[in-house]
C-alpha atoms as a PDB file:
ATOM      1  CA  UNK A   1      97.928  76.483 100.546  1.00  0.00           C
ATOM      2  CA  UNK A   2      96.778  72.740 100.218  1.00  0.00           C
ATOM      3  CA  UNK A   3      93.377  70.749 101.042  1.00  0.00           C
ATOM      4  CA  UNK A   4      94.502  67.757 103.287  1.00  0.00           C
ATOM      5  CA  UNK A   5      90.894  65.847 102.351  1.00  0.00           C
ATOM      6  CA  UNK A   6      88.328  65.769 100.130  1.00  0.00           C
ATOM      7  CA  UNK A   7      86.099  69.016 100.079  1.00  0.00           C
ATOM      8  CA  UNK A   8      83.300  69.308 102.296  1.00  0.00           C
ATOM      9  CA  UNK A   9      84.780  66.953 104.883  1.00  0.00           C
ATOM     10  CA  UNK A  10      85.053  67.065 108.378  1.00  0.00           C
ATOM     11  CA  UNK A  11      88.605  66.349 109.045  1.00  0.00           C
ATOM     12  CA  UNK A  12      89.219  68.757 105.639  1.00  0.00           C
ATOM     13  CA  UNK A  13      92.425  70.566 106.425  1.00  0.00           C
ATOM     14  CA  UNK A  14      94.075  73.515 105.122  1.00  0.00           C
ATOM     15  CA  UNK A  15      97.652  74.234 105.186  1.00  0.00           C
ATOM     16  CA  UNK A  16      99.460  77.928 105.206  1.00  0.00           C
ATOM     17  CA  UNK A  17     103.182  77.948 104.938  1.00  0.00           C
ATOM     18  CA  UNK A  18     102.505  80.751 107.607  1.00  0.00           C
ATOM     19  CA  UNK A  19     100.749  80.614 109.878  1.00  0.00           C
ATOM     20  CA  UNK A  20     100.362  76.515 109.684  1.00  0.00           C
ATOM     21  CA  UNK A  21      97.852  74.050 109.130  1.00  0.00           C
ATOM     22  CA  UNK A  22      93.838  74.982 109.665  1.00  0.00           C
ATOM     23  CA  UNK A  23      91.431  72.175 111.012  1.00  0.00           C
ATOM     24  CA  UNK A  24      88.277  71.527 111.721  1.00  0.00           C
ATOM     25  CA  UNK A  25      88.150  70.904 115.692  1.00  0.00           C
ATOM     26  CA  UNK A  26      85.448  68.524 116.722  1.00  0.00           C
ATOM     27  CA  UNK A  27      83.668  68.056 119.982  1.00  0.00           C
ATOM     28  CA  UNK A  28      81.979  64.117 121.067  1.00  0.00           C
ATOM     29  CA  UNK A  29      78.720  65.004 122.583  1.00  0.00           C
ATOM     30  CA  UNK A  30      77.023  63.134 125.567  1.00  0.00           C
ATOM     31  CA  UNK A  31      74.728  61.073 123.039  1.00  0.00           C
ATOM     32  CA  UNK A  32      77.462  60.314 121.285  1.00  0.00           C
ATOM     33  CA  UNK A  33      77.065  62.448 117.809  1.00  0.00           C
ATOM     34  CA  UNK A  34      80.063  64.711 117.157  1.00  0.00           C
ATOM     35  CA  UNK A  35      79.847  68.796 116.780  1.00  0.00           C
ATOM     36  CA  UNK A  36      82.087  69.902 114.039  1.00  0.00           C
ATOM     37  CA  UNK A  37      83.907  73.746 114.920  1.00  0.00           C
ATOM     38  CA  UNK A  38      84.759  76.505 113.191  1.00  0.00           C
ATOM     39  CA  UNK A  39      88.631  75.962 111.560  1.00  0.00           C
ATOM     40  CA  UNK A  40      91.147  76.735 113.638  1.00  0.00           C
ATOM     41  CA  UNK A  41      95.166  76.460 114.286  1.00  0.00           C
ATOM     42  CA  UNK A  42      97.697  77.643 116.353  1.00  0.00           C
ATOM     43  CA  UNK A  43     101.298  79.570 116.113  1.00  0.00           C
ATOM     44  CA  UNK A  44     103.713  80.905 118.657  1.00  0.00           C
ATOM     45  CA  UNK A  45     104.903  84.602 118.289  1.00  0.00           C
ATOM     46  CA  UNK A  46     108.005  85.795 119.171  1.00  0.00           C
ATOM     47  CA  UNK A  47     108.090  85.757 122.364  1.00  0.00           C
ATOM     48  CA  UNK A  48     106.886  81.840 122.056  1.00  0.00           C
ATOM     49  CA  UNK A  49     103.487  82.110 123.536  1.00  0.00           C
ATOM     50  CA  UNK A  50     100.779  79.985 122.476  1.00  0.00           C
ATOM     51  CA  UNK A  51      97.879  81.429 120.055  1.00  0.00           C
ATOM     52  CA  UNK A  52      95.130  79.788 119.098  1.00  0.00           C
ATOM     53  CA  UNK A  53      94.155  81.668 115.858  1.00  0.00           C
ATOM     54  CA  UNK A  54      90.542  80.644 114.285  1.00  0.00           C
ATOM     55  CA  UNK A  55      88.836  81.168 110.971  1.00  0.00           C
ATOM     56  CA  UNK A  56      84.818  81.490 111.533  1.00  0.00           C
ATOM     57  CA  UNK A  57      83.737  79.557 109.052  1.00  0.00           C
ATOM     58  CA  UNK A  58      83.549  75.846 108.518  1.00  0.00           C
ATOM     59  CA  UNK A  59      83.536  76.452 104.474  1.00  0.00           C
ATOM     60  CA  UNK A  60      86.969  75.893 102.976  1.00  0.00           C
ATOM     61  CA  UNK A  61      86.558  78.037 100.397  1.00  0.00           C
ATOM     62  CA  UNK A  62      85.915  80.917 102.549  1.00  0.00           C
ATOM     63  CA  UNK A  63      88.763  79.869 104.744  1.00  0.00           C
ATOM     64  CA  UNK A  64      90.718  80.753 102.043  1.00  0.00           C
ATOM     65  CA  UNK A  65      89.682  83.784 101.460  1.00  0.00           C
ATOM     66  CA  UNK A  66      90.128  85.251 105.480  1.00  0.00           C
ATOM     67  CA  UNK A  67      93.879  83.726 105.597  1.00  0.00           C
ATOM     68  CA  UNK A  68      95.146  87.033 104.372  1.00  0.00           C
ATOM     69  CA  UNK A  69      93.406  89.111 106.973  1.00  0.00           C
ATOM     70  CA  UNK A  70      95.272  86.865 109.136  1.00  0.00           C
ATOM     71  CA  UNK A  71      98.206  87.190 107.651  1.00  0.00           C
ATOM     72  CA  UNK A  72      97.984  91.424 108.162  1.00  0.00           C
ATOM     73  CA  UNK A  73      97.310  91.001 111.550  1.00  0.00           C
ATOM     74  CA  UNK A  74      99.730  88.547 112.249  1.00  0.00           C
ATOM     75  CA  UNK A  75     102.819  91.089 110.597  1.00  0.00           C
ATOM     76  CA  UNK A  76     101.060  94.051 112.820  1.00  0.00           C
ATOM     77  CA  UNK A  77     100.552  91.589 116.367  1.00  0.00           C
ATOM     78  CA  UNK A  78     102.378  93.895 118.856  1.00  0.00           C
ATOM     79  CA  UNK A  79     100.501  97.048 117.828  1.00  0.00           C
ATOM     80  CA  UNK A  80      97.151  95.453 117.295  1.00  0.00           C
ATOM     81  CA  UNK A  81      97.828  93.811 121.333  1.00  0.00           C
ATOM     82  CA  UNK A  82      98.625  96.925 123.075  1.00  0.00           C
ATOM     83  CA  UNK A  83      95.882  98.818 121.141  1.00  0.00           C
ATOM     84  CA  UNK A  84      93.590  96.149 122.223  1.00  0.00           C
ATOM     85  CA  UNK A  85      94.588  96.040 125.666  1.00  0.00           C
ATOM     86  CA  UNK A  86      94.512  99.927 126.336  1.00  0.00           C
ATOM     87  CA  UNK A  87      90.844  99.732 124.946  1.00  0.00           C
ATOM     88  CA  UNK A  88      90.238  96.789 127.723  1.00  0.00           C
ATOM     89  CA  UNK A  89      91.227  99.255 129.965  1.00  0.00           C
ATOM     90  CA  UNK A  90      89.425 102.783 128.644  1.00  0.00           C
ATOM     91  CA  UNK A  91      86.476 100.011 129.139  1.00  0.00           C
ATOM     92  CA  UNK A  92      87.037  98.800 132.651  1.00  0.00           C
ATOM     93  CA  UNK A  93      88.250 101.463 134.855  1.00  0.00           C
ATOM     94  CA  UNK A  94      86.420 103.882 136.624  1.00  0.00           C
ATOM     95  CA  UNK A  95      87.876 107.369 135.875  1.00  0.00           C
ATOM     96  CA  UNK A  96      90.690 108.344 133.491  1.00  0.00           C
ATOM     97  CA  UNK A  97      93.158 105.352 133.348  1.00  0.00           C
ATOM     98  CA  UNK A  98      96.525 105.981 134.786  1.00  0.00           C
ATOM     99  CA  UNK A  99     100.423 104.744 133.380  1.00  0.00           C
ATOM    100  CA  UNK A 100      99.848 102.093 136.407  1.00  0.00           C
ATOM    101  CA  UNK A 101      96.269 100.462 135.374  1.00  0.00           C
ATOM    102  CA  UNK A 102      97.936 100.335 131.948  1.00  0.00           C
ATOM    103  CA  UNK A 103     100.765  98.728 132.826  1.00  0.00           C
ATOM    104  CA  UNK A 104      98.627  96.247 135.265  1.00  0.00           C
ATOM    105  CA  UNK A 105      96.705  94.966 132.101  1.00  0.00           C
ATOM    106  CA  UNK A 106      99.869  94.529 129.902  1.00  0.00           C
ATOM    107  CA  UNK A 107     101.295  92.436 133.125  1.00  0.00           C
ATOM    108  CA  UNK A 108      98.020  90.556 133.444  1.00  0.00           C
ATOM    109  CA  UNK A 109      95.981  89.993 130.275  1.00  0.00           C
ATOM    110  CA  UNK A 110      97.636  87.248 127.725  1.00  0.00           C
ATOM    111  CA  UNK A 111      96.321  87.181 124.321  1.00  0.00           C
ATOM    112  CA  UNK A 112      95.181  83.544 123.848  1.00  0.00           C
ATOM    113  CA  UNK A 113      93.014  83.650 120.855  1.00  0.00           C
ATOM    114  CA  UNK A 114      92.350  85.595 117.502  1.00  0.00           C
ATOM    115  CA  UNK A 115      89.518  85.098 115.206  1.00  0.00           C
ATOM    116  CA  UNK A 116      88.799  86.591 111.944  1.00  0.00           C
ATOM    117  CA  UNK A 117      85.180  86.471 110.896  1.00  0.00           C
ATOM    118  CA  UNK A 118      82.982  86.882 108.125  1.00  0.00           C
ATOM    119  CA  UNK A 119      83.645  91.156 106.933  1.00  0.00           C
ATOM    120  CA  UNK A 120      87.569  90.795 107.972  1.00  0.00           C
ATOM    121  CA  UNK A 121      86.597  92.193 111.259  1.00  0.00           C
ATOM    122  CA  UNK A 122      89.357  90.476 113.658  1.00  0.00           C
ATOM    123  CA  UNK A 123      88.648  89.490 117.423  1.00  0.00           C
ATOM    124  CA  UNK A 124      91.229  89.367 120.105  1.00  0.00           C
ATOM    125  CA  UNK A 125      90.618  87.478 123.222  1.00  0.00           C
ATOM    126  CA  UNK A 126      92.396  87.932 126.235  1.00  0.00           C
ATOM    127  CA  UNK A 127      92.793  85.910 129.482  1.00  0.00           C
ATOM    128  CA  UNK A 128      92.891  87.354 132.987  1.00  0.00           C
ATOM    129  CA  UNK A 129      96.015  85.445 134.259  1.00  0.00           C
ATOM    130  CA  UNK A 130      96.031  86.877 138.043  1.00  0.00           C
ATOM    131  CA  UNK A 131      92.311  86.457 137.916  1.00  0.00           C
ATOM    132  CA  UNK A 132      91.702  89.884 139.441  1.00  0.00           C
ATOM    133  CA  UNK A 133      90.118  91.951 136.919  1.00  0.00           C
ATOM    134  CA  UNK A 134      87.010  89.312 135.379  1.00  0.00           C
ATOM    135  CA  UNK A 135      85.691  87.155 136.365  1.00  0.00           C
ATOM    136  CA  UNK A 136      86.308  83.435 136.606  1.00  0.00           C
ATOM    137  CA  UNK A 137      85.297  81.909 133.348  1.00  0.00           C
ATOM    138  CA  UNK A 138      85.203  85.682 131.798  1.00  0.00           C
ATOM    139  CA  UNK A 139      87.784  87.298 129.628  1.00  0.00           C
ATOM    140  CA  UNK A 140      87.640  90.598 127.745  1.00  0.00           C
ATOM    141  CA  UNK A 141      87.750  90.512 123.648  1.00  0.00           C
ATOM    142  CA  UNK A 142      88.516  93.265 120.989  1.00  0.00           C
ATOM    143  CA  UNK A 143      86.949  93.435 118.200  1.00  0.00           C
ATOM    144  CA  UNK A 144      88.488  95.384 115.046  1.00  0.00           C
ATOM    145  CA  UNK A 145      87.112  96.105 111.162  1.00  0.00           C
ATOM    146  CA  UNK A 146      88.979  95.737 108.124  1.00  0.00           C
ATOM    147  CA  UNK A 147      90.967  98.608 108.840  1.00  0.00           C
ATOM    148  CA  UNK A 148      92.107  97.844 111.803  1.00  0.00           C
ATOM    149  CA  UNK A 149      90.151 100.351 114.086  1.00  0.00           C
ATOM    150  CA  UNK A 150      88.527  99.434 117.806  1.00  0.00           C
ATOM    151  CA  UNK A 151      84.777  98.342 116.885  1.00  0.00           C
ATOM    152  CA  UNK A 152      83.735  97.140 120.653  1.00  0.00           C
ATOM    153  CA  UNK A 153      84.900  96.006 124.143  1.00  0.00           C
ATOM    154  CA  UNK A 154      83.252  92.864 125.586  1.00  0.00           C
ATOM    155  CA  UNK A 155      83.168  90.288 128.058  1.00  0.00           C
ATOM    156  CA  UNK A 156      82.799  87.218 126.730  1.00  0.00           C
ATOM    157  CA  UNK A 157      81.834  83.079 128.966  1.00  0.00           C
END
């Protein structure tokens, strides 16, 4: 891994042979001052979707430090995405879930961002790409600990 900038800056980036390079995203506001993000970057997987993967933190140092929970997660992606979306569904459906509600949610929920935060817990976030089960501006996110076991369900704007 190598800093892009000096430490402490904005545009600071870090670079993982990887999972590639980390930035800080920023965001022009109406008055005109700039919001500086959490680090962030992006990979394809296999099957050549777009992820967006994000480290919460807008410390380097600490950015660092969270890479290899990414890392894990990234090596363990298929198992981690089904487990994920079988807990959106235990969630969401009324009644025991059937082979066809499971199936439905593999069809229709697309992983589009992970995010490991402070603890190594690791977030999934899914988007509804029929639009039939949430929402519009709604998706469902996982949450896992450290060891890689279903923490919550939610339903996140």
């Amino acid at each position: 891994m190598t800093d892009a900038a000096t430490s402490g800056s904005p545009d600071q980036a870090i670079t993982d042979e990887r999972l590639g390079v980390f930035a800080r995203d920023a965001q022009t506001l109406s008055d005109g001052g700039v919001l500086y993000h959490s680090f962030c970057g992006s990979m394809r997987d296999p099957d050549g979707r777009e992820i967006v993967l994000m480290l919460d933190t807008a410390d380097p140092q600490e950015a660092r430090r969270l890479l290899p929970r990414l890392h894990g997660m990234a090596e363990n992606l298929a198992v981690l995405e089904r487990r994920a979306i079988e807990a959106v569904v235990c969630a969401f459906t009324k009644g025991p879930p059937t082979a066809d509600d499971y199936a439905d949610a593999r069809d229709d929920l697309a992983l589009d961002t992970i995010a490991v935060e402070d603890g190594d817990e690791i977030v999934l976030h899914f988007t509804d790409s029929c639009g039939r089960h949430f929402l519009d501006g709604y998706w469902p996110a996982v949450r896992f600990d450290r060891d890689d076991t279903v923490l919550d369900v939610t339903v996140e704007a």
